[in-house]
Protein backbone atom coordinates (compact mmCIF):
# COMPACT_ATOMS: atom_id res chain seq x y z
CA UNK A 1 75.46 117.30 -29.78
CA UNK A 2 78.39 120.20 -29.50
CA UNK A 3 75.50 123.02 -29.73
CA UNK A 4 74.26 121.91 -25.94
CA UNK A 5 77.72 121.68 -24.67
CA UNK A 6 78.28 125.52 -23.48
CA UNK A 7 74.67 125.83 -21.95
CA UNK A 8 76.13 122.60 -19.60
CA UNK A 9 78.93 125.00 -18.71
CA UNK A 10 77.09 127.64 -18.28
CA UNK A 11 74.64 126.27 -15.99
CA UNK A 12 77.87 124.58 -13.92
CA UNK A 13 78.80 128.10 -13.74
CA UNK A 14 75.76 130.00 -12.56
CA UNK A 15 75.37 127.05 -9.97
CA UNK A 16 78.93 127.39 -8.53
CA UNK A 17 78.37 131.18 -7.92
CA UNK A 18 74.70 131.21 -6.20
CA UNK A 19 76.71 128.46 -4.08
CA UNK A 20 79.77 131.05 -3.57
CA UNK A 21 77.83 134.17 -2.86
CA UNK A 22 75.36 131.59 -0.31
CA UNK A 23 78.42 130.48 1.46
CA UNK A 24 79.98 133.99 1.52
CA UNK A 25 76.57 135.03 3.19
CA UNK A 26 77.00 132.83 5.60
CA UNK A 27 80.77 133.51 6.49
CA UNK A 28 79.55 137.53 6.89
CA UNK A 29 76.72 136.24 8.91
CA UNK A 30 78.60 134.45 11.37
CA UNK A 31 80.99 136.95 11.76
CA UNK A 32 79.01 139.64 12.43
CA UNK A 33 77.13 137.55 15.22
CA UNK A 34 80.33 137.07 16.97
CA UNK A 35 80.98 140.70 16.62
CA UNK A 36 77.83 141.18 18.05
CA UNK A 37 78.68 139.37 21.13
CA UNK A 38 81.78 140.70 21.36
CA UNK A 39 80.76 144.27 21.68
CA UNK A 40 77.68 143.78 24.08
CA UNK A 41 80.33 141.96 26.33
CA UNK A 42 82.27 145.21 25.58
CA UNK A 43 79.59 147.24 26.60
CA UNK A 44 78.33 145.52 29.41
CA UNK A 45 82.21 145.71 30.98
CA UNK A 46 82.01 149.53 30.45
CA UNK A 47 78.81 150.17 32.16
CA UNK A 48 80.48 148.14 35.06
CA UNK A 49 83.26 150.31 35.17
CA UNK A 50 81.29 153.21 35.09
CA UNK A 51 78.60 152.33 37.95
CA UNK A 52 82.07 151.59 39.67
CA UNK A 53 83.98 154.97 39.07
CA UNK A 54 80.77 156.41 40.03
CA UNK A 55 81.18 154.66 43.48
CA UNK A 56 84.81 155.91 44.02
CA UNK A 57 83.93 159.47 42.87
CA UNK A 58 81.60 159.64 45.99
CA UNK A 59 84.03 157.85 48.24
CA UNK A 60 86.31 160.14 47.11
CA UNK A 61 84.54 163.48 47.51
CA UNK A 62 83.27 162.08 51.21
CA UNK A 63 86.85 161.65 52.38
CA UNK A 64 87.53 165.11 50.71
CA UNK A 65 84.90 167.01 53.14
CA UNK A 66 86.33 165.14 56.02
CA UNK A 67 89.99 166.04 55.29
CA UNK A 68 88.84 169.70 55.30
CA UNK A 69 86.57 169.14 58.42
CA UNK A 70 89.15 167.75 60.05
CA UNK A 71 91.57 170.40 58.92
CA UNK A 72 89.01 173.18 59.99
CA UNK A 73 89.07 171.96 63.37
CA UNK A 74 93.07 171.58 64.02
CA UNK A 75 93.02 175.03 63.01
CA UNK A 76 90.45 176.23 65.54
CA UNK A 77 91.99 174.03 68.13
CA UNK A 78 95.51 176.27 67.48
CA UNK A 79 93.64 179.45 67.32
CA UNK A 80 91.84 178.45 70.76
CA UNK A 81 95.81 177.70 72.32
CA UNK A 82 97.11 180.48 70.82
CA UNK A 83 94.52 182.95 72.52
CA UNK A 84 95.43 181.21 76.47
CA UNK A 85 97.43 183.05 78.65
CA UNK A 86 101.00 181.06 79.45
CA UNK A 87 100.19 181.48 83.00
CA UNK A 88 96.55 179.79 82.81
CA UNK A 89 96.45 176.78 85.32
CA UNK A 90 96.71 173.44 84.26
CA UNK A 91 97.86 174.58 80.61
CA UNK A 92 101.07 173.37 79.32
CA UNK A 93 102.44 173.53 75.93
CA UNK A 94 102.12 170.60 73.64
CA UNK A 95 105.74 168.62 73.45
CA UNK A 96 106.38 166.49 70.62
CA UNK A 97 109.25 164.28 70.73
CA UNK A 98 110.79 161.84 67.89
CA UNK A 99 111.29 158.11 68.88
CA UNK A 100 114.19 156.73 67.57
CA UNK A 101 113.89 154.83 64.62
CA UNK A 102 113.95 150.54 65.45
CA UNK A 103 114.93 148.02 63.20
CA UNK A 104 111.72 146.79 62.37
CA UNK A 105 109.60 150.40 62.05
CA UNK A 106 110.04 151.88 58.46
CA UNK A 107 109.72 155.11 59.61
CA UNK A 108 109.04 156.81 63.48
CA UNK A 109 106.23 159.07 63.96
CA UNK A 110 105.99 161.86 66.32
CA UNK A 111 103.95 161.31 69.75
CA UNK A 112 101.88 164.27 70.99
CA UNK A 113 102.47 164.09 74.98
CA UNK A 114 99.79 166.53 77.23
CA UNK A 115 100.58 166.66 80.39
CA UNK A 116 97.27 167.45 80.82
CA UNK A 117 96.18 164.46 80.28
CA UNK A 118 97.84 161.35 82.85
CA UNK A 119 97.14 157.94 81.32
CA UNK A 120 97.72 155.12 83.62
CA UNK A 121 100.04 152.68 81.10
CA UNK A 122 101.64 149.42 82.40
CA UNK A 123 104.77 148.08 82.14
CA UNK A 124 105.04 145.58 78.84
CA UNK A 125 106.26 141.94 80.89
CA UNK A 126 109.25 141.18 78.80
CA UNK A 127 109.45 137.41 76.91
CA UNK A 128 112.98 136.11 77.36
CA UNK A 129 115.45 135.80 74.01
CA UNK A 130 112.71 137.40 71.77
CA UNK A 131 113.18 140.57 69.55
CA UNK A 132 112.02 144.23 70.15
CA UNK A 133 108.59 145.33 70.07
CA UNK A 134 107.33 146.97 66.84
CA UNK A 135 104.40 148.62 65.36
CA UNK A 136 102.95 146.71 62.51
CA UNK A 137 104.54 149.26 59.13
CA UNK A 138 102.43 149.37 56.00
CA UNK A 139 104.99 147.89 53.70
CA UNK A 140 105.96 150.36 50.98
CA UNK A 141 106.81 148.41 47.93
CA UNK A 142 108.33 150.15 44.66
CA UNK A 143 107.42 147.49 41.66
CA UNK A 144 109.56 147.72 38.58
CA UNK A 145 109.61 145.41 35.51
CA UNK A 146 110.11 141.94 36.36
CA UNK A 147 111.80 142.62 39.80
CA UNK A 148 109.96 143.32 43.15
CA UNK A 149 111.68 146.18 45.75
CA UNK A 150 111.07 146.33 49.38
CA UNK A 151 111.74 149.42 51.27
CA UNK A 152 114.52 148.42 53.90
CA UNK A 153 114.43 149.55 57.70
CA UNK A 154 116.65 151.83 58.96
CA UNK A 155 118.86 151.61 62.54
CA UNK A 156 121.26 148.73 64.06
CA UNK A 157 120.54 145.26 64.08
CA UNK A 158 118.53 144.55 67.96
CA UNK A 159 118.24 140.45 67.55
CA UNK A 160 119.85 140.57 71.39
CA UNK A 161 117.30 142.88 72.98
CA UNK A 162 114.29 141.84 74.29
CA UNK A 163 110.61 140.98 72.91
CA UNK A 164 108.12 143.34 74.45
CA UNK A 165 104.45 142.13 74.45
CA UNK A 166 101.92 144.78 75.40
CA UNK A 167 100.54 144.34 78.51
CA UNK A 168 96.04 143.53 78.57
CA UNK A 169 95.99 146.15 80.90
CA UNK A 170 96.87 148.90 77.55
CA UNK A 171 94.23 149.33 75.27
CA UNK A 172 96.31 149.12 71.89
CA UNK A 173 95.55 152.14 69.02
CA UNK A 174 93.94 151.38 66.55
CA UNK A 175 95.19 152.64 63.38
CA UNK A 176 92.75 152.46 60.45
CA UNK A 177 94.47 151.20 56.71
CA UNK A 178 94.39 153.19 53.56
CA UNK A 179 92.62 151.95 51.14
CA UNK A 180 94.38 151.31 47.62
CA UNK A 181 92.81 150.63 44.33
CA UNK A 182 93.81 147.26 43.38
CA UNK A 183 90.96 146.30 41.57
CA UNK A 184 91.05 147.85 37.97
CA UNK A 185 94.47 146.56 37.48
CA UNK A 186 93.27 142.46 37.57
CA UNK A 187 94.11 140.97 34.24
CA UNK A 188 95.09 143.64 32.44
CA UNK A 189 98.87 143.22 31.91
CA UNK A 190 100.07 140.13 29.23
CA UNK A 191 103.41 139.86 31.20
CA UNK A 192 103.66 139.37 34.94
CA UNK A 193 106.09 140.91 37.18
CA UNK A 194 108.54 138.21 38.51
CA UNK A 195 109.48 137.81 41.83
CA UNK A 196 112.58 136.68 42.18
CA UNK A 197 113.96 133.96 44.78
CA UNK A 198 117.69 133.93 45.32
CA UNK A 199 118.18 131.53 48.09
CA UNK A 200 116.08 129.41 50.37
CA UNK A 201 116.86 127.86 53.49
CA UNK A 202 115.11 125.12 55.64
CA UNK A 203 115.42 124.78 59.13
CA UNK A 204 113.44 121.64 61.37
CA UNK A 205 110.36 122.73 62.67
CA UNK A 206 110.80 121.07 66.10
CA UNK A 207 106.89 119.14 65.90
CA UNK A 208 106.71 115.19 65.68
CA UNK A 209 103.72 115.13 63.67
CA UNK A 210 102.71 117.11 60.10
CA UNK A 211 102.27 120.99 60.20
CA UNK A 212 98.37 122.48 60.36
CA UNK A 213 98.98 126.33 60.93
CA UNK A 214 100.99 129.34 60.00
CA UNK A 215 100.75 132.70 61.67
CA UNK A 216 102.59 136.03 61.56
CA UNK A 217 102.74 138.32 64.74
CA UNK A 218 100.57 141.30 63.79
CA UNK A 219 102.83 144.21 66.10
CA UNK A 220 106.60 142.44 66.14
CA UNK A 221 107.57 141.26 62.57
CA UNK A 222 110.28 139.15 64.48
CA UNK A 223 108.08 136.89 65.42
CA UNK A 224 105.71 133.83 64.05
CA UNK A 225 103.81 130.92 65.54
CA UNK A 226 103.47 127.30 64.29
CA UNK A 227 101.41 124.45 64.82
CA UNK A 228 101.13 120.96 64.03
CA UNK A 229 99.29 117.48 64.60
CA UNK A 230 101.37 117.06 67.84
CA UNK A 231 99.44 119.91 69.64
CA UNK A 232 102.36 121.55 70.25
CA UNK A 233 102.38 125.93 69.26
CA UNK A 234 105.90 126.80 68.44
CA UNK A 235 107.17 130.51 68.86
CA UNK A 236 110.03 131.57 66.43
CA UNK A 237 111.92 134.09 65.86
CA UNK A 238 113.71 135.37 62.86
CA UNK A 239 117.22 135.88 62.26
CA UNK A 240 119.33 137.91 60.24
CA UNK A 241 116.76 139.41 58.31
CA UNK A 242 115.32 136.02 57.24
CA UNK A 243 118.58 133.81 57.18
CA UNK A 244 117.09 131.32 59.90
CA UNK A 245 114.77 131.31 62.87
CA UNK A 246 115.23 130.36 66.59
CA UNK A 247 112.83 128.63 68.48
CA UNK A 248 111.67 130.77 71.57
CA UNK A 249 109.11 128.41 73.46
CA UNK A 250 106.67 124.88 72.70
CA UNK A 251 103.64 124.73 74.63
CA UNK A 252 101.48 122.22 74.72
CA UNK A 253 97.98 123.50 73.53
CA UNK A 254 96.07 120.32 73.22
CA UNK A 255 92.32 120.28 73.77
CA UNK A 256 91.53 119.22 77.73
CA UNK A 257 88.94 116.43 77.04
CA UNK A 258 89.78 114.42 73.97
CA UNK A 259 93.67 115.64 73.67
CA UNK A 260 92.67 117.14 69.70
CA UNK A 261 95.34 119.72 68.16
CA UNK A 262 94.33 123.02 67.09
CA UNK A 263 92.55 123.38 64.38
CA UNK A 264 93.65 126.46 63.15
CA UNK A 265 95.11 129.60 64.76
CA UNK A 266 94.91 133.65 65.13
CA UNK A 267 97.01 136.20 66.50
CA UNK A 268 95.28 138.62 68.69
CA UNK A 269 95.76 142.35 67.63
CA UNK A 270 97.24 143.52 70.18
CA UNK A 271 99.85 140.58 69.88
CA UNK A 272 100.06 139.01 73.63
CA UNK A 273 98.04 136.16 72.93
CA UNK A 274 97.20 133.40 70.32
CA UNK A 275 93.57 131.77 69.99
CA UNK A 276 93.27 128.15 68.53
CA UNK A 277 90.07 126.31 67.48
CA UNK A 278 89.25 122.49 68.04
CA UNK A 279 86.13 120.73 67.75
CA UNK A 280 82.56 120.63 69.35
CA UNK A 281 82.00 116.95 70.15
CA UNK A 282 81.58 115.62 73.30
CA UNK A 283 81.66 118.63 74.64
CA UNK A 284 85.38 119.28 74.67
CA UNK A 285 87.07 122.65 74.23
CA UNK A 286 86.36 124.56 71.75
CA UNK A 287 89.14 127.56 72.14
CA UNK A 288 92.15 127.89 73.62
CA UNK A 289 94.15 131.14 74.20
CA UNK A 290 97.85 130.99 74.64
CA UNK A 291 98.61 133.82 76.55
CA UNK A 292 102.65 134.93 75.49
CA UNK A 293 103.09 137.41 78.71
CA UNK A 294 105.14 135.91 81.60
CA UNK A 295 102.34 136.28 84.68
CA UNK A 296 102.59 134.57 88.09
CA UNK A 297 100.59 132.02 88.89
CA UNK A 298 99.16 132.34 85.64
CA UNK A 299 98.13 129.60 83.53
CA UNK A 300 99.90 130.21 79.81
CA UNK A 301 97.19 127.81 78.39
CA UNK A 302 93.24 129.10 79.29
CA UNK A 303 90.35 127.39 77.42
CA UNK A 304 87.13 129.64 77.17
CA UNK A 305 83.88 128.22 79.03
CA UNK A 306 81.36 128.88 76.08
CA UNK A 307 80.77 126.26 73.59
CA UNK A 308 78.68 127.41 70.86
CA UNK A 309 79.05 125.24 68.26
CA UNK A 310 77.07 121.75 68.65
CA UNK A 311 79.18 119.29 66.24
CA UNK A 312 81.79 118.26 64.39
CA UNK A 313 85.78 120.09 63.51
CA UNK A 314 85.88 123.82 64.21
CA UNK A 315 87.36 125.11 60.73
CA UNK A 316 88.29 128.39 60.79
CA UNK A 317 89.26 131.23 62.93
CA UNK A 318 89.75 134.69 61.87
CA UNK A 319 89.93 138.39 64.12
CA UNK A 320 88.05 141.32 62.52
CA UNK A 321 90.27 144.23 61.12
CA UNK A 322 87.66 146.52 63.58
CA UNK A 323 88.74 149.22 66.29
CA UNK A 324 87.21 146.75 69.27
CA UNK A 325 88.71 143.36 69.39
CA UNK A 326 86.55 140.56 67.80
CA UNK A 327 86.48 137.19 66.24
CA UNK A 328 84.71 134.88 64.24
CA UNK A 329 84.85 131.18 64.09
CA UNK A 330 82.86 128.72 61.45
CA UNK A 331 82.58 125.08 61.93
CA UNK A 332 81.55 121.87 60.61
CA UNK A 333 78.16 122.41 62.11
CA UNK A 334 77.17 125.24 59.53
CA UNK A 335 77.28 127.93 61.87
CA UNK A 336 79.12 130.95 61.84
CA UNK A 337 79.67 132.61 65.32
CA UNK A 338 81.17 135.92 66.41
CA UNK A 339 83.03 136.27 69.92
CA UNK A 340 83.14 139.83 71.70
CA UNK A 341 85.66 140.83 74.61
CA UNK A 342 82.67 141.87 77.38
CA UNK A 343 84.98 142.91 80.61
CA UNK A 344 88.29 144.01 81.45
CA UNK A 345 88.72 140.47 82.62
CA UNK A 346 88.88 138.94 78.87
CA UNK A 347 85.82 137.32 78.73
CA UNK A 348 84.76 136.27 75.77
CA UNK A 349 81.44 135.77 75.34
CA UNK A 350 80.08 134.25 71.35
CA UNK A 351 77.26 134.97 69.40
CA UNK A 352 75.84 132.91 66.68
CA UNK A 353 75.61 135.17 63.56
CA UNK A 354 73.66 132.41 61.55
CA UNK A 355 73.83 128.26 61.71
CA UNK A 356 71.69 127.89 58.45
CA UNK A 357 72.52 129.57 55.98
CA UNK A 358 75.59 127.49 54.98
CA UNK A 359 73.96 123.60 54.28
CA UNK A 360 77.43 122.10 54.78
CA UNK A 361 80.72 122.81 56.79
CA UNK A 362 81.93 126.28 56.85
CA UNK A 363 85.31 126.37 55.87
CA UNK A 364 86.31 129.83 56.42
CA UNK A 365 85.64 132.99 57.49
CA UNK A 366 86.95 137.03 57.36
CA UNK A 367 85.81 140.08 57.85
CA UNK A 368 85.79 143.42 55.57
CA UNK A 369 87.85 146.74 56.17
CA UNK A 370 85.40 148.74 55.23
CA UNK A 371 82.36 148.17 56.63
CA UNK A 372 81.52 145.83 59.16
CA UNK A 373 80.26 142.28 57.10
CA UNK A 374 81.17 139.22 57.64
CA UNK A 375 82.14 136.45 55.17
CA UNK A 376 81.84 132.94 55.05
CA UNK A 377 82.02 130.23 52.60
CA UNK A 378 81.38 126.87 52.79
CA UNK A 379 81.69 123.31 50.94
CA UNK A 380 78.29 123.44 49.90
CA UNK A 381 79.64 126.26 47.51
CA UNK A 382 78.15 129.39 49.03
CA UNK A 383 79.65 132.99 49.61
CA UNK A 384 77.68 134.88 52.04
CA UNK A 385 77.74 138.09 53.72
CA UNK A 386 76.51 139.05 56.81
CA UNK A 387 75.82 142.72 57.87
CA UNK A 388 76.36 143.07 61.28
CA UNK A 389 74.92 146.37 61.49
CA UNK A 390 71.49 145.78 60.61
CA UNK A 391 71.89 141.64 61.47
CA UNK A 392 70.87 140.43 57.92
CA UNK A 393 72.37 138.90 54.74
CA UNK A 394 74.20 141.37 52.49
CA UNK A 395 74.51 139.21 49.71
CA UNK A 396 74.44 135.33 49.00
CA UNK A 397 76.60 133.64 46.25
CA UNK A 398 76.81 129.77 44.50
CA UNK A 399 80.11 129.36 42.50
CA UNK A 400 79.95 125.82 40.91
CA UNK A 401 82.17 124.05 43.45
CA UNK A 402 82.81 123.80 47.09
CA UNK A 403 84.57 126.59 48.88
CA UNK A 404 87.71 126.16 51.53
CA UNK A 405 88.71 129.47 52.41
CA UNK A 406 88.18 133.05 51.79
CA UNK A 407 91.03 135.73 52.09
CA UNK A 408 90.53 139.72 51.72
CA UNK A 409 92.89 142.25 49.66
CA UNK A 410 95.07 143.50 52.63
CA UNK A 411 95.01 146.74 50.08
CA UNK A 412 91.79 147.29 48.09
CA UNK A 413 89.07 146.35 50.69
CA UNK A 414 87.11 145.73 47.91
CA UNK A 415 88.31 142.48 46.36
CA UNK A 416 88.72 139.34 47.94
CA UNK A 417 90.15 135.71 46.93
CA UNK A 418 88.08 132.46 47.50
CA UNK A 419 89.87 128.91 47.50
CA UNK A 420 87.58 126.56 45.32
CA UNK A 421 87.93 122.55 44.57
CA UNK A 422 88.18 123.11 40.92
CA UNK A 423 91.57 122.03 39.33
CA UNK A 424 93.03 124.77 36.53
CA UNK A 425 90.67 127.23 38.85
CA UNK A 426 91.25 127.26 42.36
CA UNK A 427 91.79 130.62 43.03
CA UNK A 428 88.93 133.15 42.53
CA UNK A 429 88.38 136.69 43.14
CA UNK A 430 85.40 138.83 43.55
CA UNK A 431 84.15 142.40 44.05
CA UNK A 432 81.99 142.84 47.21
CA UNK A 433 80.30 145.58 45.60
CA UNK A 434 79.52 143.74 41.99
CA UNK A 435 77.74 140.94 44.46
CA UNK A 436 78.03 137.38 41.93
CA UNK A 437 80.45 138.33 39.62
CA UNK A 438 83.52 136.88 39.16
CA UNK A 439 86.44 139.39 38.39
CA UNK A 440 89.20 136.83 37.34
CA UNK A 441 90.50 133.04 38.45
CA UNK A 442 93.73 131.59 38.50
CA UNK A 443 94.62 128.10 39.08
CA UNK A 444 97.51 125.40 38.46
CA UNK A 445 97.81 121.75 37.18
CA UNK A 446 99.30 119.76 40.18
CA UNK A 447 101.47 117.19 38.86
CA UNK A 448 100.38 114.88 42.23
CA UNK A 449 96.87 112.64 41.81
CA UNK A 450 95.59 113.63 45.20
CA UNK A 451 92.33 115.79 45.13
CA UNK A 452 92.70 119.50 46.47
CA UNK A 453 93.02 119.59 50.18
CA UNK A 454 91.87 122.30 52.06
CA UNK A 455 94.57 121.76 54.65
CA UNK A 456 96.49 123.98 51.29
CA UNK A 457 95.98 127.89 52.07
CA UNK A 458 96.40 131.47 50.17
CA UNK A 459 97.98 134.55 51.31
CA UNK A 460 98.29 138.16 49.67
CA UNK A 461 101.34 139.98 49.52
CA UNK A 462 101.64 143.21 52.11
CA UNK A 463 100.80 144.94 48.68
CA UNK A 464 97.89 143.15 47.31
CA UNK A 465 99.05 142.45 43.98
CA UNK A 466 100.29 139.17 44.64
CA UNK A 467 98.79 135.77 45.77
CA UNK A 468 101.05 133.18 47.74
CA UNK A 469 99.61 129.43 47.41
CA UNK A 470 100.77 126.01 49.11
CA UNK A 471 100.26 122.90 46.77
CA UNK A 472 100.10 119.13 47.04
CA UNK A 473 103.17 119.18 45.16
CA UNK A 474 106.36 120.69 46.67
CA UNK A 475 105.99 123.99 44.90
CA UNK A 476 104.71 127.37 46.43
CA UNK A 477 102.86 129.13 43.63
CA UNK A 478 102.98 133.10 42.95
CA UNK A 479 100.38 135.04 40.76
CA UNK A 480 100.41 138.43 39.57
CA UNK A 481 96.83 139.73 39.85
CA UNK A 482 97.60 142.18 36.88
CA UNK A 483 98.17 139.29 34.36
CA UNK A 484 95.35 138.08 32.40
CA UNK A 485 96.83 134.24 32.40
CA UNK A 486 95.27 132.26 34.18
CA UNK A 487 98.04 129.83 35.40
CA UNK A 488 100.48 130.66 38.07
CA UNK A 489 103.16 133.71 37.48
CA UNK A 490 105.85 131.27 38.54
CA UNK A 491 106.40 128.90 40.99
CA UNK A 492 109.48 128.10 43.60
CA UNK A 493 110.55 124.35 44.48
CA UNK A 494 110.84 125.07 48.25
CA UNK A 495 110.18 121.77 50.27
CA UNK A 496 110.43 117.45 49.74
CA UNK A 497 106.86 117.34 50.12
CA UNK A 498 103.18 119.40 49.82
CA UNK A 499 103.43 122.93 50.81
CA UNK A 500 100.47 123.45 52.84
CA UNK A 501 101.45 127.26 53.38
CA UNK A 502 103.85 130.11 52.39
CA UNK A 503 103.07 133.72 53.75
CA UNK A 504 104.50 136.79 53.06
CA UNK A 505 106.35 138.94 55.57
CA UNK A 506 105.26 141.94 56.60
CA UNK A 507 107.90 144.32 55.60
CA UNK A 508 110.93 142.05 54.81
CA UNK A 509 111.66 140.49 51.51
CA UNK A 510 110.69 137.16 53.00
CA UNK A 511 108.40 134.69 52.41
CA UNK A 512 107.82 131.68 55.22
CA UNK A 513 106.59 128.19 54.18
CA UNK A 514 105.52 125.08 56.13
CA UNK A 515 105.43 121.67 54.60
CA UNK A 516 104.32 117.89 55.25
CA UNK A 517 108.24 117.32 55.34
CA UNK A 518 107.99 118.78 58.57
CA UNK A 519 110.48 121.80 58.03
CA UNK A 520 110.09 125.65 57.90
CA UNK A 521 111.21 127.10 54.64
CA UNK A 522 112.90 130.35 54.34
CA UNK A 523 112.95 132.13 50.91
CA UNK A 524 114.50 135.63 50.41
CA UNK A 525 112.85 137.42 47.45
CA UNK A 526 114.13 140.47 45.61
């Protein structure tokens, strides 16, 4: 009986390790599958980057060759002066004179006058209590750990003088953007940069009814327009460097046939003017353009004859950053349609770009820096782009919910941010070049049970790194595009109720907020 005792033990033993050895097999196994994965994700990621460095190298070299063209030809154009007699008729020497530096410019440039040459320019018409007229700066921001800087105009403080608005009868120039790579810094930093909000201050927003629209003034950073259920456009302008706002005029810019409110709102380029969107039933008007110059006899409030769109609200309206003045509105009705200036007499006369490619509502619309495409997105949870060039689709996109707006990189004219319905994921951006993939998403928990409202927009930051974004809570929500988390960067209690919008200002450390509460929120940032 005690002899078959040890082979027992033994056989307990030889058992035990085959099962060891089986289920260390299986442990190496598994993690050299997910090592597997790992490193073909890894892979796949570097090929992207390379196809993409590839791109810039030739974007690169091609501004290169015209830097020296252009270089080449200043120097002929001296050489060709230099050779002319001073007594040759009609010749004069080139003058160039510095404009004093305003308030609101960051820096003056110097202005090349020919007498040659005799431009006919009119007289701006003045707008009573409003600031002076500026050029729209390129911010230049100086980023440091955990605290934003803002480069500070120079010269004495001008709220007293007088708003300029260029005249229609001066063709404004147009000054193309730099472009900035933005887009190999999203997600790569575990610790966002904080932007820090030392004081807020709310002042009434002078409309009866709940706010709809937010707009900066693209050449006079004094100025802003609001809108609301009311039908009322409010014209402010800022104070103190941000300390408050003054109200300069409220028109009433409700639609002529059914009395509707704007829909949404856009600054011309050339700043005299604001265009607001309605809705296509019943055949009521479908824009309106507030014109801000002082003209006799002149209505302030026109409404354009055409009415392209057949049905339904009238979303979005958005101009295109392009040399000749354009716009593009998307409606309820699935169609997408592009208005161009035809006569000196501002007529505006639309296009339909496409009405069915989107199989629901259009929500919003823009237009790329870069080359001349126009996006749309829609709640049937397309992306498309539109090529206007050669009048077909550049690329189409599905994300896996609807779509409510779409918002380029004021910077890298390369990436831009679409709003989506899902919760924890709202915020999505994209490459226009990688087509369907998604570079990164951020998104927030909203503490309220109401579903995401589209009424609740995005804005970048005059730098691109940053995304501003409303909620139906009464937060504003920042993210850093260089962290990898997906949740917001921070977020600033600014109003009683939902924040339906908070933009940035253009060169002041400022951002400007409209709420349900029916107030104007003004938060200096440092």
């Amino acid at each position: 009986m005690n002899a078959r005792k040890p082979k027992v033990e033994v056989d307990d033993r030889i058992t035990t390790e085959e099962d060891g050895e089986e289920n260390s097999r299986d442990e190496q196994e598994e993690a050299l599958v997910a090592l597997i994965e790992h490193r073909t994700k890894e892979v796949e990621h570097i090929r992207k980057r390379i196809t993409y460095y590839q791109s810039q190298l030739q974007e690169a070299e091609k501004k290169l060759l015209d830097s020296q063209a252009q270089l080449g030809r200043l120097r002929s154009k001296d050489n060709l002066v230099s050779s002319r007699s001073p007594l040759d008729n009609g010749t004069k020497k080139v003058k160039v004179e510095r404009r004093s530096t305003s308030p609101l410019q960051l820096q003056s440039r110097p202005e090349l006058l020919i007498p040659a040459v005799n431009p006919k320019i009119s007289q701006p018409v003045k707008l009573a209590d409003a600031g002076t007229r500026a050029r729209s700066p390129t911010p230049n921001h100086a980023h440091s750990v955990g605290k934003v800087k803002w480069e500070k105009s120079h010269g004495s403080s001008s709220e007293r003088e007088m708003v300029e608005v260029q005249d229609k009868g001066t063709k404004r120039k147009f000054e193309p953007k730099e472009h900035k790579e933005l887009i190999t810094s999203i997600a790569t930093s575990s610790s966002p940069v904080i932007v820090r909000c030392y004081s807020s201050s709310h002042i009434s927003s002078q409309h009866k009814r709940k706010l709809r629209s937010l707009v900066l003034c693209p050449v006079n950073n004094q100025l802003f327009a609001t809108s609301a259920l009311d039908g009322i456009v409010n014209l402010w302008q800022i104070q103190a460097r941000g300390s408050g706002a003054s109200l300069l005029s409220a028109t009433d810019c409700l639609s002529q046939k059914q009395r509707r409110w704007p829909e949404d709102m856009a600054w011309h380029p050339e700043g005299n003017s604001i265009f607001s969107v309605y809705n296509a039933d019943d055949g009521d008007s479908q824009i309106s353009v507030l014109n801000l110059n002082r003209t006799k006899g002149g209505a302030r409030v026109t409404f354009l004859e055409e009415k392209p769109h057949v049905k339904g609200i009238i979303n979005s309206i958005s101009f295109m950053p392009w040399e000749n003045p354009c716009f593009v509105t998307g409606g309820s009705d699935h169609a997408v349609v592009l208005w161009n200036e035809k006569d000196e007499e501002k007529l505006w006369k639309p296009k339909a770009l496409h009405r069915n490619m989107h199989s629901s509502a259009v929500m919003g619309v823009a237009g790329m820096q870069q080359k001349q495409i126009v996006l749309s997105v829609g709640a049937d949870k397309r992306i498309i782009g539109l090529d206007l060039h050669t009048g077909r689709t550049d690329f189409k996109h599905q994300i896996d919910s609807k779509c409510m707006s779409i918002v380029p990189n004021p910077c890298d004219f390369n990436l831009y941010m679409v709003q989506a319905g899902t919760p924890g994921k709202q915020l999505r951006l994209f490459d226009i070049r990688l087509r369907q993939t998604e570079l990164h998403a951020f998104g927030w928990k909203q503490e309220s049970s109401d579903s995401l409202s589209a009424l609740i927009n995005q804005t970048w930051s005059p730098d691109g790194l940053y995304i501003t974004s409303g909620s139906v809570d009464p937060v504003i929500h920042i993210f850093d595009i260089r962290s990898y988390a997906h949740k917001p960067s921070q977020s600033i209690k600014a109003h009683q109720k939902r924040v339906f919008k908070a933009i940035w200002h253009h060169s002041l450390p400022l951002l400007i907020s409209i709420s349900s509460d029916l107030n104007i929120g003004l938060h200096k940032l440092s």
